[in-house]
C-alpha atoms as a PDB file:
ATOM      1  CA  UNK A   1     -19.125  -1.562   2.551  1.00  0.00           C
ATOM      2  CA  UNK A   2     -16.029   0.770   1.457  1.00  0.00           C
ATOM      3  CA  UNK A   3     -15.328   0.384  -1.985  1.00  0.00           C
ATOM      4  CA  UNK A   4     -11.775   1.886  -1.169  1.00  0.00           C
ATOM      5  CA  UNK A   5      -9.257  -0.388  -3.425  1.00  0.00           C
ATOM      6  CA  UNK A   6      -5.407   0.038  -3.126  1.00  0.00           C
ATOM      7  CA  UNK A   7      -2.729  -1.701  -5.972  1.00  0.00           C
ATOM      8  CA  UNK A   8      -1.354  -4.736  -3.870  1.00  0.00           C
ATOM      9  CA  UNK A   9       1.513  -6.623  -5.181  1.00  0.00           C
ATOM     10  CA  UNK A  10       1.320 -10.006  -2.264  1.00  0.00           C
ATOM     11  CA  UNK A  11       0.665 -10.572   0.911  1.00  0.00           C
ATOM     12  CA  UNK A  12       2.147 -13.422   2.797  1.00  0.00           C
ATOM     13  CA  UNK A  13       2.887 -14.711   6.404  1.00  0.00           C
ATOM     14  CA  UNK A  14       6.491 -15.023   7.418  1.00  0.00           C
ATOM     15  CA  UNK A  15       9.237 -14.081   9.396  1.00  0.00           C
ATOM     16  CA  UNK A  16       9.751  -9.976  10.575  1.00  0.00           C
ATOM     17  CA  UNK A  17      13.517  -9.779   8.913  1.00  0.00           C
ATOM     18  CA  UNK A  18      13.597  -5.894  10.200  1.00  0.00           C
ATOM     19  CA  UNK A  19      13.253  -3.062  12.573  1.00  0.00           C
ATOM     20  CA  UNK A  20      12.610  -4.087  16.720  1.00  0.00           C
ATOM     21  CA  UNK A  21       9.955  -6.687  15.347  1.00  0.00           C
ATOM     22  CA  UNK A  22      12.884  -8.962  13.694  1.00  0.00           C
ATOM     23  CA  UNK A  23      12.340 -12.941  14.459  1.00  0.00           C
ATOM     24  CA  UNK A  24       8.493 -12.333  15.383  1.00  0.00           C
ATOM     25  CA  UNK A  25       5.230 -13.612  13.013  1.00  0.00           C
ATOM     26  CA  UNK A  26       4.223 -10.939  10.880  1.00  0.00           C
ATOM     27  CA  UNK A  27       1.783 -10.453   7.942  1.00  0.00           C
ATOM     28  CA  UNK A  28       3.152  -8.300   4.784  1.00  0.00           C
ATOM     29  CA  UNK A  29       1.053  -5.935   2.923  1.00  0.00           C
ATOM     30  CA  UNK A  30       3.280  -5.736   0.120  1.00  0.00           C
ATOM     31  CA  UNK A  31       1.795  -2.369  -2.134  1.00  0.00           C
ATOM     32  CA  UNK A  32       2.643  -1.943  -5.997  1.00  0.00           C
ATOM     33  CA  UNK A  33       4.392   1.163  -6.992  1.00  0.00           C
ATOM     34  CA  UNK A  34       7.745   3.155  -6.015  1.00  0.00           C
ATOM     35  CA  UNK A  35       9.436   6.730  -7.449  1.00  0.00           C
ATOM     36  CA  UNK A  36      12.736   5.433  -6.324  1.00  0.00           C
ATOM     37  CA  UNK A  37      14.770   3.560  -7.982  1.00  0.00           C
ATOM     38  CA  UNK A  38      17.429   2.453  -5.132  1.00  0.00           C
ATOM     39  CA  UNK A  39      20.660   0.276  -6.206  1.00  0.00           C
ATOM     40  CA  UNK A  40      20.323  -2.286  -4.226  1.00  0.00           C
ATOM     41  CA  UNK A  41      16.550  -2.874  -3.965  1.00  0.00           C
ATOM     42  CA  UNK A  42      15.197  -6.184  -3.395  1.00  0.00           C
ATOM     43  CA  UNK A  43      11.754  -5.977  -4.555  1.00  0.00           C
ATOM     44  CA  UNK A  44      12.045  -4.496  -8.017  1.00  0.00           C
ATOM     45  CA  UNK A  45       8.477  -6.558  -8.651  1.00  0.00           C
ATOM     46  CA  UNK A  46       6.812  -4.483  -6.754  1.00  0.00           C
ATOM     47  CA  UNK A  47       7.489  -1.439  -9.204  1.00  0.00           C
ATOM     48  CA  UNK A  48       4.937  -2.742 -11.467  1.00  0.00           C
ATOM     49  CA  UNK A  49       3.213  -6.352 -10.256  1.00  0.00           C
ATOM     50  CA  UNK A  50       0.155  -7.415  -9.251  1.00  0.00           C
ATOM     51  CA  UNK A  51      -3.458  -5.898  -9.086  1.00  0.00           C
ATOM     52  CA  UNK A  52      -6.559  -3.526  -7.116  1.00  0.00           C
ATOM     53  CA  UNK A  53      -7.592  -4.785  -3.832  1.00  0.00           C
ATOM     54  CA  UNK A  54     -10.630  -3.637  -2.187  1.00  0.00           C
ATOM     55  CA  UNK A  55      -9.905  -2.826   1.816  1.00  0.00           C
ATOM     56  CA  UNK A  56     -12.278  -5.206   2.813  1.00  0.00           C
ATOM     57  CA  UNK A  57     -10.679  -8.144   0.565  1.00  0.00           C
ATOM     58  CA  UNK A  58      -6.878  -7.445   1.996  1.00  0.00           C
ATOM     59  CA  UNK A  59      -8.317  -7.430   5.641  1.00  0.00           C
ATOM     60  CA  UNK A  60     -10.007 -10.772   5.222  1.00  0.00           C
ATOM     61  CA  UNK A  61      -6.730 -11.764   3.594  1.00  0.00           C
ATOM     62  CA  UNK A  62      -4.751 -10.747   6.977  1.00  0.00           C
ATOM     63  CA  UNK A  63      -7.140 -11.816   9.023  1.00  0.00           C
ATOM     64  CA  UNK A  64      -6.429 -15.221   7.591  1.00  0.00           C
ATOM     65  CA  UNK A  65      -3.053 -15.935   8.818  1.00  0.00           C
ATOM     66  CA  UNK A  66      -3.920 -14.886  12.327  1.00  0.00           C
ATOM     67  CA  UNK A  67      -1.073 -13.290  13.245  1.00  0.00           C
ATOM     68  CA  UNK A  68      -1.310  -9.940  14.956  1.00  0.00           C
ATOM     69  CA  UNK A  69       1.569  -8.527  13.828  1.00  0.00           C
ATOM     70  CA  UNK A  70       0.887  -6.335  10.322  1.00  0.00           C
ATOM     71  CA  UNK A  71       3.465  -4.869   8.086  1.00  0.00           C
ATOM     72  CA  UNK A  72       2.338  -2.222   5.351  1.00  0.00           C
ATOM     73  CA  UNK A  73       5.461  -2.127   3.130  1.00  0.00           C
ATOM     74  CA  UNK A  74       6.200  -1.526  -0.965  1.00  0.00           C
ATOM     75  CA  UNK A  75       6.971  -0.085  -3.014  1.00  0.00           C
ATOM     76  CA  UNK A  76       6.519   3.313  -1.228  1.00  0.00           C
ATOM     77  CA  UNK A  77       3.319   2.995   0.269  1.00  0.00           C
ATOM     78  CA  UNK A  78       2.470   6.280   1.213  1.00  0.00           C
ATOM     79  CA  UNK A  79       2.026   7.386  -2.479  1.00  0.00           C
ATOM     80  CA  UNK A  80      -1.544   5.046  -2.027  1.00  0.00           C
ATOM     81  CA  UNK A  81      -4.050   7.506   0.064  1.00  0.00           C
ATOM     82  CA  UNK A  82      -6.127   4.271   0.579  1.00  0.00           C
ATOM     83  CA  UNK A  83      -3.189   3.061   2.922  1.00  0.00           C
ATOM     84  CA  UNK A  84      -4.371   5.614   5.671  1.00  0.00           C
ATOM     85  CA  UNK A  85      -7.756   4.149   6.039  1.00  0.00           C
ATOM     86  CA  UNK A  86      -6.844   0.915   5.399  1.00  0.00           C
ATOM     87  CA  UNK A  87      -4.078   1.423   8.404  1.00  0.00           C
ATOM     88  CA  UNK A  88      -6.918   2.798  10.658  1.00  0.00           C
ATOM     89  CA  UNK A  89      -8.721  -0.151  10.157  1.00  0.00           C
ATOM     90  CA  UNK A  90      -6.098  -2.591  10.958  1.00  0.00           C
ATOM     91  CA  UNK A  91      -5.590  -0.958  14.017  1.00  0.00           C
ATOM     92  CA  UNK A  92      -9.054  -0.756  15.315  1.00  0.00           C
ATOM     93  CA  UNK A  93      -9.364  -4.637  14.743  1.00  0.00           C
ATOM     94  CA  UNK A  94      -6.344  -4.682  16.905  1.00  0.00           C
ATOM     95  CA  UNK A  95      -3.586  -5.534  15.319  1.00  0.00           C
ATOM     96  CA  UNK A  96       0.276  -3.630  15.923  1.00  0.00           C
ATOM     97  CA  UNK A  97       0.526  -1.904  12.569  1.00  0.00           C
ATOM     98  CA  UNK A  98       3.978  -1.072  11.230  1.00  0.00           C
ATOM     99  CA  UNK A  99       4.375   0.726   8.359  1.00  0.00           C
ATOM    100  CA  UNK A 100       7.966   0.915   6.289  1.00  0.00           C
ATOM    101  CA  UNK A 101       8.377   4.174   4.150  1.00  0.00           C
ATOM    102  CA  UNK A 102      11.278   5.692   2.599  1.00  0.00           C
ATOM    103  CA  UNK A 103       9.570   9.605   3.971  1.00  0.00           C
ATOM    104  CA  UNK A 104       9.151  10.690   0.391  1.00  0.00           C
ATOM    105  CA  UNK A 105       6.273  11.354   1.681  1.00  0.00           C
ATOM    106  CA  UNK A 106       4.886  13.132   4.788  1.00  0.00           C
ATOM    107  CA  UNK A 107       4.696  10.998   7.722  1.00  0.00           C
ATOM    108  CA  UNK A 108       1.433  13.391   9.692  1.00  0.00           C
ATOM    109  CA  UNK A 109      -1.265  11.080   7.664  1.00  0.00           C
ATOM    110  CA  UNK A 110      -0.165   7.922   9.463  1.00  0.00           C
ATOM    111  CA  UNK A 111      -2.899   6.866  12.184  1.00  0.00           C
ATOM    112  CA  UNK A 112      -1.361   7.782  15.353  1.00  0.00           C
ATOM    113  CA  UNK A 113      -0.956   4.003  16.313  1.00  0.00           C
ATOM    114  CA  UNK A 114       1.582   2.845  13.834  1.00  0.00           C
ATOM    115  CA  UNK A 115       4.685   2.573  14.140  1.00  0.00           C
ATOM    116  CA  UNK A 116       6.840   3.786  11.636  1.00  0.00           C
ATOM    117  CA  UNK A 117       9.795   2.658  10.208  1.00  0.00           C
ATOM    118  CA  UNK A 118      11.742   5.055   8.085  1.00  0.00           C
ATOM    119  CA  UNK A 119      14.184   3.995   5.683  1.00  0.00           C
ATOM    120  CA  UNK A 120      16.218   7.350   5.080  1.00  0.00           C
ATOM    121  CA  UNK A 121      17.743   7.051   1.761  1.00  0.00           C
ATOM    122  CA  UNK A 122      21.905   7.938   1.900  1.00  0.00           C
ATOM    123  CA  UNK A 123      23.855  10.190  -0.664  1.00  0.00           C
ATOM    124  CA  UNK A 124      24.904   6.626  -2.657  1.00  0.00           C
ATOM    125  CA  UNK A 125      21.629   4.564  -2.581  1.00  0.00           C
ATOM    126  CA  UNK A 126      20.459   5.857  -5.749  1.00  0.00           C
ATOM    127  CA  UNK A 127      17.575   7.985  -4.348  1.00  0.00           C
ATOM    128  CA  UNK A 128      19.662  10.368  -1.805  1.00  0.00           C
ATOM    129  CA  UNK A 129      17.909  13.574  -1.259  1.00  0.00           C
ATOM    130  CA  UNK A 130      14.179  11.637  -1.486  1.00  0.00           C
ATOM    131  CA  UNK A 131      13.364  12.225   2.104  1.00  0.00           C
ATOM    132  CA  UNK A 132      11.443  15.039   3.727  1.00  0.00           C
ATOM    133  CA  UNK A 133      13.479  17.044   6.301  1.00  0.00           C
ATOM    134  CA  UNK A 134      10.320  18.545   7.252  1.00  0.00           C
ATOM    135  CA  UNK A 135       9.728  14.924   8.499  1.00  0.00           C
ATOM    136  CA  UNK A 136      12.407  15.189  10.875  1.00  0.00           C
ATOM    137  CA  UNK A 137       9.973  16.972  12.915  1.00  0.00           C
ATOM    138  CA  UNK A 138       7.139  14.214  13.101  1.00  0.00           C
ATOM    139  CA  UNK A 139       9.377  11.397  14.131  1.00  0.00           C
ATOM    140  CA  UNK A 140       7.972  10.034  17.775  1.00  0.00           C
ATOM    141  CA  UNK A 141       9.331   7.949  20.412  1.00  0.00           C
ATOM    142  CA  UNK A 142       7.524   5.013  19.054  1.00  0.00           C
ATOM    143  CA  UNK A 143       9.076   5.494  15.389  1.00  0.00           C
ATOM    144  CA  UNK A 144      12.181   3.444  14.431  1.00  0.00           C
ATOM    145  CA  UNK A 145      14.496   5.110  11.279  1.00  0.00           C
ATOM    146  CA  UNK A 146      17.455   2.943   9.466  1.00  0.00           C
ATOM    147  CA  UNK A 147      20.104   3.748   7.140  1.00  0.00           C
ATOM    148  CA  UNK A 148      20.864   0.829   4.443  1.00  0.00           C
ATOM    149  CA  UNK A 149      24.834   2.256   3.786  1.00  0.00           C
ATOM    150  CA  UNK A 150      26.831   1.128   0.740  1.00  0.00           C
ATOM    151  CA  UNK A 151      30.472   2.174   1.922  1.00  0.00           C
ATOM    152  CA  UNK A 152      32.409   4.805   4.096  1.00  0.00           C
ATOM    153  CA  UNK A 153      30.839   7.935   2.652  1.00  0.00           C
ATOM    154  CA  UNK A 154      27.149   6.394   3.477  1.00  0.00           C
ATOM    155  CA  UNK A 155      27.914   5.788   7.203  1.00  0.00           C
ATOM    156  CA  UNK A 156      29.936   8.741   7.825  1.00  0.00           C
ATOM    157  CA  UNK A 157      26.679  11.061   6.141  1.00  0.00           C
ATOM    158  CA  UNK A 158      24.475   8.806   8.578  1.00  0.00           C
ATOM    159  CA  UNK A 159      26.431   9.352  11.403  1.00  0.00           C
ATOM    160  CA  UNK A 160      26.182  13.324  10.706  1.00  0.00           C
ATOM    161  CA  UNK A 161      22.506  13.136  10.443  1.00  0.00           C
ATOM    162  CA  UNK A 162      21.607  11.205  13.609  1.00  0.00           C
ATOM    163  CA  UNK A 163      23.358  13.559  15.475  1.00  0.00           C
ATOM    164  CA  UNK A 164      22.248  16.493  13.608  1.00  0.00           C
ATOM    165  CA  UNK A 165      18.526  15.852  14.100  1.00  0.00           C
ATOM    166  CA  UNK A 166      19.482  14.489  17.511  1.00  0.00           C
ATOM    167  CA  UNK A 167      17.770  10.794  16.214  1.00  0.00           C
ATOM    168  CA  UNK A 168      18.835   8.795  19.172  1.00  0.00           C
ATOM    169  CA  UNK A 169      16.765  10.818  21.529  1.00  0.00           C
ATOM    170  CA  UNK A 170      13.618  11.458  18.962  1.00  0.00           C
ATOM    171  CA  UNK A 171      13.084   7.935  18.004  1.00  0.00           C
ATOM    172  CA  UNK A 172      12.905   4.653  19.714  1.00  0.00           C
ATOM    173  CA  UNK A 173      15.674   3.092  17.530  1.00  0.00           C
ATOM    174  CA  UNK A 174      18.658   3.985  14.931  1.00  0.00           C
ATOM    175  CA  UNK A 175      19.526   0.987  12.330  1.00  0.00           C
ATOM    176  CA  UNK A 176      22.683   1.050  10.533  1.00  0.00           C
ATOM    177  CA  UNK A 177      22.689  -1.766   8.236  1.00  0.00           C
ATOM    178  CA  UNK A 178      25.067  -2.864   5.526  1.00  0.00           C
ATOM    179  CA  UNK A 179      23.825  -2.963   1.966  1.00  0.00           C
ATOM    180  CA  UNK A 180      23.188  -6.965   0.481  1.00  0.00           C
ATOM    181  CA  UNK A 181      24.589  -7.227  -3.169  1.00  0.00           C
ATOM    182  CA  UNK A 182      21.775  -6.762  -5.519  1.00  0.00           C
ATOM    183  CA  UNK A 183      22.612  -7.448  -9.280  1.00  0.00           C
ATOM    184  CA  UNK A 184      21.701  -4.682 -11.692  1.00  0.00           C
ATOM    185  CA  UNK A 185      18.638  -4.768 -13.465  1.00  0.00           C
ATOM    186  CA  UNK A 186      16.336  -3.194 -16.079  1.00  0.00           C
ATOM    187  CA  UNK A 187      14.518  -1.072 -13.296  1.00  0.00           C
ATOM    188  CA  UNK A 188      18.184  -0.275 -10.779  1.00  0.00           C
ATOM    189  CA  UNK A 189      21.470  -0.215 -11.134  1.00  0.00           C
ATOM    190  CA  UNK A 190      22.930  -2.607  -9.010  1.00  0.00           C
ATOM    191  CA  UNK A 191      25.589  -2.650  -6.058  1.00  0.00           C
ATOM    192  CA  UNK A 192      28.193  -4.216  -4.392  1.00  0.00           C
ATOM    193  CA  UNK A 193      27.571  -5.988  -0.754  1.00  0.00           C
ATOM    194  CA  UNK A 194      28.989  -4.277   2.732  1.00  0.00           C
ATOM    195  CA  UNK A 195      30.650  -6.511   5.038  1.00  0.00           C
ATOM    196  CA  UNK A 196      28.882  -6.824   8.285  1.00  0.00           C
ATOM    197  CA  UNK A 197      31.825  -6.756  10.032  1.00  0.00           C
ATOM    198  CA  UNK A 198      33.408  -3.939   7.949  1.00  0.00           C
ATOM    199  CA  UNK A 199      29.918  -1.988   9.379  1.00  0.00           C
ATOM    200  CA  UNK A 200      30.774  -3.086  13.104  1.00  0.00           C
ATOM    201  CA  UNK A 201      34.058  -1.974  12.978  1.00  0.00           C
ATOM    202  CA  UNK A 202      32.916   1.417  11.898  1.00  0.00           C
ATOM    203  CA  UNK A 203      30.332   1.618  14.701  1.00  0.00           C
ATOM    204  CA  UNK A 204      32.228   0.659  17.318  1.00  0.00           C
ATOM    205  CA  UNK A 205      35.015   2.901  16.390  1.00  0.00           C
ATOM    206  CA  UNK A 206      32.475   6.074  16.287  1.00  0.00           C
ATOM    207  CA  UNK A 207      31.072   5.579  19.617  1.00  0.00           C
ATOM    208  CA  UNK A 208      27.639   6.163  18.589  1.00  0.00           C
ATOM    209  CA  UNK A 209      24.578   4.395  20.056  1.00  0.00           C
ATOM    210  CA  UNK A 210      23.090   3.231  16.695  1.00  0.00           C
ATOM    211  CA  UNK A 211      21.760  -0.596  16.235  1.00  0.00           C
ATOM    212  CA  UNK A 212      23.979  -2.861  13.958  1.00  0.00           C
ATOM    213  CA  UNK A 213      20.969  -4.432  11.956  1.00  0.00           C
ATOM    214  CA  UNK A 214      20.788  -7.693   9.289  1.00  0.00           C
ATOM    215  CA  UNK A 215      18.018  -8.543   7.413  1.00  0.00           C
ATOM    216  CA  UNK A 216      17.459 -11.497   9.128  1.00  0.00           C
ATOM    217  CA  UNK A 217      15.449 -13.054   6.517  1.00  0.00           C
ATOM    218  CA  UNK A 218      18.071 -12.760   3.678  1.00  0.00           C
ATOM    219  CA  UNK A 219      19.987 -15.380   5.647  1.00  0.00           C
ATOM    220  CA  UNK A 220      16.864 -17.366   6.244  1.00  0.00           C
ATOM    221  CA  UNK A 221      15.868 -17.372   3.017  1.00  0.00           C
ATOM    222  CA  UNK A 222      17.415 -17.054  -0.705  1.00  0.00           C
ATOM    223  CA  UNK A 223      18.431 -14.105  -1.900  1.00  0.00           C
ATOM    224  CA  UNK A 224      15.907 -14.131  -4.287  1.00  0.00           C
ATOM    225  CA  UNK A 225      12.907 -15.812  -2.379  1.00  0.00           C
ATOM    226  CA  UNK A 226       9.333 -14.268  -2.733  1.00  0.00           C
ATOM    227  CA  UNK A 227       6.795 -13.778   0.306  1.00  0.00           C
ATOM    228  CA  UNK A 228       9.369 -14.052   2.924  1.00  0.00           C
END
């Protein structure tokens, strides 16, 4: 038995909110820990809560929902090297892996089967600069990248960098979505909501084949729910 552990902050059955899963079944791996400090994050808890799981222990927790739909999310969870085995080992058991990272980190590590969702942090999120360009380079067909955007400046930057890194043809899908109000707290500072349809204007006027994306669970759910 692998006595590999990673810090886990929940894991919980519910609705994909995100990326080309959204509306399916899906099983969150939440992992503890994050060096950003976004403005609007959502899961502040995660900086800090919850405990060590062994590999073996968080499988037999997934496996419990049935569901074959996983999510490895944070946090950052790339910063855990026990999330490449423990990815690996979802996959052999069959499941269709996604994993949601900010690309602080390099993406190469990921098992070849996951699909990754990149969350490229913009010049106003609070952790702009973060990402890897050398990244850029590793994104696949079968990768998905979003922008969360905060105003004008955020889009416009977003716009520049999809078609700088030509991102529509490198990637299976581009996600442009607006920025939920998040009050400020001890760990971020906070930020005003973007209209939806403010966002829609925007990318219909630029032409650009991006996805206007919601977090579908933020209207299912509270604001503030946990484990959603």
């Amino acid at each position: 038995m692998s006595k590999k552990r990673l810090n886990i902050n929940e894991i919980f059955l519910s609705i994909q909110g995100e990326s080309s899963r959204v509306g399916l079944r899906c099983v969150f791996v939440r992992l503890r820990g994050c060096p950003l400090r976004c403005n609007y994050c959502d899961t502040s808890y995660a900086f800090s809560e919850g405990g060590a799981m062994s590999i073996e222990d968080i499988i037999e927790e997934v496996n419990s929902h049935d569901c074959q739909l996983v999510e490895i999310t944070g946090g950052e969870p790339l910063i855990q090297q026990n999330v490449y085995p423990l990815m690996k080992m979802l996959c052999d058991l069959g499941y269709e892996v996604l994993v949601e990272t900010s690309g602080q980190q390099k993406l190469d590590a990921c098992d070849s089967r996951v699909k990754r969702i990149v969350d490229i942090k913009t010049p106003n999120s609070g952790a702009g600069g973060s990402f890897l360009e050398c990244n850029f380079d590793l994104l696949r067909q079968a990768d998905e990248v979003k922008f969360v955007l905060t105003d004008k400046e955020d889009f416009d930057w977003a716009c520049t960098i999809v078609k700088k890194f030509n991102l529509l043809e490198r990637v299976g899908e581009v996600h442009f979505s607006p920025v939920m109000f998040q009050e400020a707290n001890n760990c971020i500072q906070g930020c005003e909501a973007l209209s939806p349809e403010t966002l829609a204007n925007w990318i219909l006027e630029s032409g650009l084949g991006v996805r206007l994306h919601l977090q579908l669970h933020r209207y299912i759910w509270a604001p503030d729910a946990r484990g959603v």
